[in-house]
Protein backbone atom coordinates (compact mmCIF):
# COMPACT_ATOMS: atom_id res chain seq x y z
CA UNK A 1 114.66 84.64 95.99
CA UNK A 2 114.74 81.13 94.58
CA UNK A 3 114.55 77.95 97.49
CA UNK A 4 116.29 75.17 96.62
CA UNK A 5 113.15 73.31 95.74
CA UNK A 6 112.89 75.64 93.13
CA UNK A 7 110.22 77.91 94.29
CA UNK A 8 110.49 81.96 94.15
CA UNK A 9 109.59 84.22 96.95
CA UNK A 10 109.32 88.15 97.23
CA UNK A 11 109.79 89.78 100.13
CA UNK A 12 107.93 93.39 100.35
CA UNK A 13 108.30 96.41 103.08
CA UNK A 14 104.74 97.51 104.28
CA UNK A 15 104.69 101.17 106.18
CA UNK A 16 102.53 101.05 108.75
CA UNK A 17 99.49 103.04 109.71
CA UNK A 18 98.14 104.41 113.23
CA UNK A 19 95.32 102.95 113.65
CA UNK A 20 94.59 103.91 116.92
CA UNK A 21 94.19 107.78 115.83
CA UNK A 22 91.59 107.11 113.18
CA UNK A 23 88.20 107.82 113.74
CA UNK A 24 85.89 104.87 114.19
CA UNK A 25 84.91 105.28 110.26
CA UNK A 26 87.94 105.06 109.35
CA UNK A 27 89.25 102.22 111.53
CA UNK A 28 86.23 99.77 110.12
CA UNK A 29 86.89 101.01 106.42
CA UNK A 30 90.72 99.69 106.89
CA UNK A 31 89.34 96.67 108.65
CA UNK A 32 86.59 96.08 105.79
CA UNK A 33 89.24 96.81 103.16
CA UNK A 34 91.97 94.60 104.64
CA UNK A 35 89.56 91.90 104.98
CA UNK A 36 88.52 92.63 101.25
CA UNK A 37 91.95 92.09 100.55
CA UNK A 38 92.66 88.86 102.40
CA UNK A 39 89.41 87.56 100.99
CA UNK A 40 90.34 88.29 97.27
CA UNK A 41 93.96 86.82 97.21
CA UNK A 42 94.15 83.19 95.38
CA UNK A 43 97.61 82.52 96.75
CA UNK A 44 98.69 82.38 100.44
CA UNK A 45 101.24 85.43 101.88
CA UNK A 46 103.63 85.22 104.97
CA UNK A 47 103.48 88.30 107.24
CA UNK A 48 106.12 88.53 109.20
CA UNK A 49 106.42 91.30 112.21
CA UNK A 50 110.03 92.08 113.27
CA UNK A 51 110.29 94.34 116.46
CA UNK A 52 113.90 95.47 117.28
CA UNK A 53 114.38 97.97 120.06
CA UNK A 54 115.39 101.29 118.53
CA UNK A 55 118.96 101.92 119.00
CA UNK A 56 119.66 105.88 118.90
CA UNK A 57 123.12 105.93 119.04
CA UNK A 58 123.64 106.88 114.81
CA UNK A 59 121.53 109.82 115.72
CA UNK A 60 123.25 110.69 118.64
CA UNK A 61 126.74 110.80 117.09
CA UNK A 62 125.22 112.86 114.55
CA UNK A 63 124.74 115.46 117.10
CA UNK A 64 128.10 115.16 118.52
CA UNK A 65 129.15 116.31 115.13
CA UNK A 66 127.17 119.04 115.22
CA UNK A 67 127.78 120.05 118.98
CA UNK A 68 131.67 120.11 117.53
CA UNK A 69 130.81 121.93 114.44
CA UNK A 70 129.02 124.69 116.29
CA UNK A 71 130.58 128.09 116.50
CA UNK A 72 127.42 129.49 118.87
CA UNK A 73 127.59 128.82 122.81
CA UNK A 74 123.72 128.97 122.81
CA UNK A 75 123.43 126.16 119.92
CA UNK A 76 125.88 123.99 121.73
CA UNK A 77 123.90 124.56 125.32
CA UNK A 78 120.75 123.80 123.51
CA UNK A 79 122.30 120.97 121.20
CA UNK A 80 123.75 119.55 124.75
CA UNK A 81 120.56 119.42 126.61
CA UNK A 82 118.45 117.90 123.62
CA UNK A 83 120.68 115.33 123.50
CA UNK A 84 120.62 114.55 127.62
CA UNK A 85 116.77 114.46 126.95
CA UNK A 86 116.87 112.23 123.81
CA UNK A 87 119.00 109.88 126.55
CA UNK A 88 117.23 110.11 129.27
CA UNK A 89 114.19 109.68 127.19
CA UNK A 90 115.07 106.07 125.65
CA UNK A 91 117.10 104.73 128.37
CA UNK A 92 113.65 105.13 130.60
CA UNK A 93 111.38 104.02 128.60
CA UNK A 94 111.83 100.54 125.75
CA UNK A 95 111.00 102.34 122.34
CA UNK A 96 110.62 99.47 119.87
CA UNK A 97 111.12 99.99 116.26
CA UNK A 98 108.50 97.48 113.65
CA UNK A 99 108.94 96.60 110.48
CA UNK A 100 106.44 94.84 108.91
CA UNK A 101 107.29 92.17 105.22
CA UNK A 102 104.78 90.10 103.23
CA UNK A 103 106.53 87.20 101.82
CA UNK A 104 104.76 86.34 99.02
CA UNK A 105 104.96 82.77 97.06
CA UNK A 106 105.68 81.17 93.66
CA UNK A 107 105.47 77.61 93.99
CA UNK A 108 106.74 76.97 90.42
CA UNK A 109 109.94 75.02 89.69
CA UNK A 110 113.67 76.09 88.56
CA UNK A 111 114.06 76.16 85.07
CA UNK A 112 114.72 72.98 83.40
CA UNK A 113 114.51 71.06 86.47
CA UNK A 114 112.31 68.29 85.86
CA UNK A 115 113.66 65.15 83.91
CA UNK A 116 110.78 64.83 81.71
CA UNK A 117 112.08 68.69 80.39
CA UNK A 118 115.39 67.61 80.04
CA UNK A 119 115.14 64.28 78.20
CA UNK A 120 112.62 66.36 75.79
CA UNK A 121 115.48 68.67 74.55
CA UNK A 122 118.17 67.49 71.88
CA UNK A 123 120.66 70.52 72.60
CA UNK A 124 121.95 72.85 75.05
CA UNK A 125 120.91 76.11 73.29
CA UNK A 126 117.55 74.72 73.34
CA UNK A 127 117.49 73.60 76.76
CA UNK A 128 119.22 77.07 77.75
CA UNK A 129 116.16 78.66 75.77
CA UNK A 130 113.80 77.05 77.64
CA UNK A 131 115.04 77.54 80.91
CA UNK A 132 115.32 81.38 80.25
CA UNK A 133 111.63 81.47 78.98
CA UNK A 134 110.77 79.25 81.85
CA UNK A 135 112.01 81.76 84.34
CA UNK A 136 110.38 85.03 82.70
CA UNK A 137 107.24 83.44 83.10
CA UNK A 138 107.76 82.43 86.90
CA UNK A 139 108.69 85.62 87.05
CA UNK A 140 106.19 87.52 85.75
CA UNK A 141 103.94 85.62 87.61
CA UNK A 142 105.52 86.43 90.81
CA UNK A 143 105.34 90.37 89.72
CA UNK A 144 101.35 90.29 89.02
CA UNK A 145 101.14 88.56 92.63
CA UNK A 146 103.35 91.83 94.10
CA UNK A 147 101.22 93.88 91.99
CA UNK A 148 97.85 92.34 94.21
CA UNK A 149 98.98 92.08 97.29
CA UNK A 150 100.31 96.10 96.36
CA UNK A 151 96.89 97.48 94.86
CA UNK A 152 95.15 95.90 97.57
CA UNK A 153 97.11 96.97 100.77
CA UNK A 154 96.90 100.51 98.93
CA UNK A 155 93.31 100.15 99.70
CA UNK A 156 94.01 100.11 103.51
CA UNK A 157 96.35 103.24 103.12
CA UNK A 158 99.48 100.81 102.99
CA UNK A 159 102.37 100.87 100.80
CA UNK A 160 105.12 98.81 100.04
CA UNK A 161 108.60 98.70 99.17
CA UNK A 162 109.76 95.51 96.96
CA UNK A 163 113.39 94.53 98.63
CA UNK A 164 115.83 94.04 96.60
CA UNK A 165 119.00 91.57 96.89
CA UNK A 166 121.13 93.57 99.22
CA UNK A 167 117.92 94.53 101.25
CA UNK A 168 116.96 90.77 101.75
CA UNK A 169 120.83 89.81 102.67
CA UNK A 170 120.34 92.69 105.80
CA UNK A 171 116.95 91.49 106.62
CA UNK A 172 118.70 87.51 106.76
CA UNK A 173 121.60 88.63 108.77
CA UNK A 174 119.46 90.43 111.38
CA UNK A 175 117.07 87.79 111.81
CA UNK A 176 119.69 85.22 112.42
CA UNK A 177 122.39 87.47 113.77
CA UNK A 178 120.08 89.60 116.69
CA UNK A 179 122.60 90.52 119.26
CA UNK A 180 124.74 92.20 116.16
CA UNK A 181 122.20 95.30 116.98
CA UNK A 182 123.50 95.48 120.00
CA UNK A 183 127.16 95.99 119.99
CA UNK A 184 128.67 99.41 119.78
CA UNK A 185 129.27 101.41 116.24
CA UNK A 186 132.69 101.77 115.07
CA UNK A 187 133.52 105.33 114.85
């Protein structure tokens, strides 16, 4: 993304990991490597934690379709209960859903922005020359920062998932549109 003040950001996907079933070994090796990792970054990073309850109701059309598409009285008895318990189940109990992003920095300017750049340039070609070389290097400087922050969360037994335009335009509406989650799915 580029802010209007002309800085970049990338937004990564992290999986998560279960901590809570690692041995104790384990769970201060991902501690001292996560802490490695903080430690070694030059630039600062944005983690950002968004919880959303989980909302079954794809899944449970899905087996609606099925139940319909099954020839066997057995299958659809067993397809019918499954999906009572998968019901009852989250309807009892709030099952959250996390997704976990790194937003990570590039506090250089747009291309071309400054006045000193511009008044230093005697033609457009030039100036559209420099602002293209201007932004390959902002952006390769954003890419070695993704490739840190990626090497060392890989260390903890993390992995990420760069998001891409359309990615970053869902993430946007759901932070500022939360009740959308909630309404019904047109079938």
């Amino acid at each position: 993304m580029i802010l209007k003040d002309g800085s970049m950001r990338a937004v990564v996907l992290a999986t998560s990991i279960n901590f809570a079933l690692k041995s104790t070994e384990e769970q201060e090796s991902v501690i001292y490597q996560f802490q490695n990792f903080l430690n070694s970054l030059d630039f600062t990073v944005q983690i950002y934690i968004q919880s959303r309850k989980l909302d079954i109701r794809p899944y449970v059309a899905l087996l609606e379709d099925r139940l319909r598409a099954q020839t066997s009285d057995l299958m659809k008895i067993q397809i019918s209960e499954y999906m009572m318990f998968i019901k009852g189940l989250t309807e009892g109990s709030n099952i959250m859903t996390k997704s976990f992003f790194l937003v990570i920095p590039y506090a250089g300017s747009l291309p071309g922005k400054g006045i000193s750049n511009m008044l230093k340039k005697k033609d457009a070609e030039s100036i559209q020359k420099n602002k293209n070389d201007e932004f390959e290097e902002i952006k390769n400087q954003i890419e070695q920062r993704i490739s840190v922050v990626e090497q060392g969360l890989a260390r903890c037994g993390v992995k990420i998932a760069r998001l891409g335009s359309e990615e970053l335009v869902e993430l946007f509406y759901r932070i500022f549109n939360p009740g959308d989650a909630e309404k019904p799915i047109k079938m």
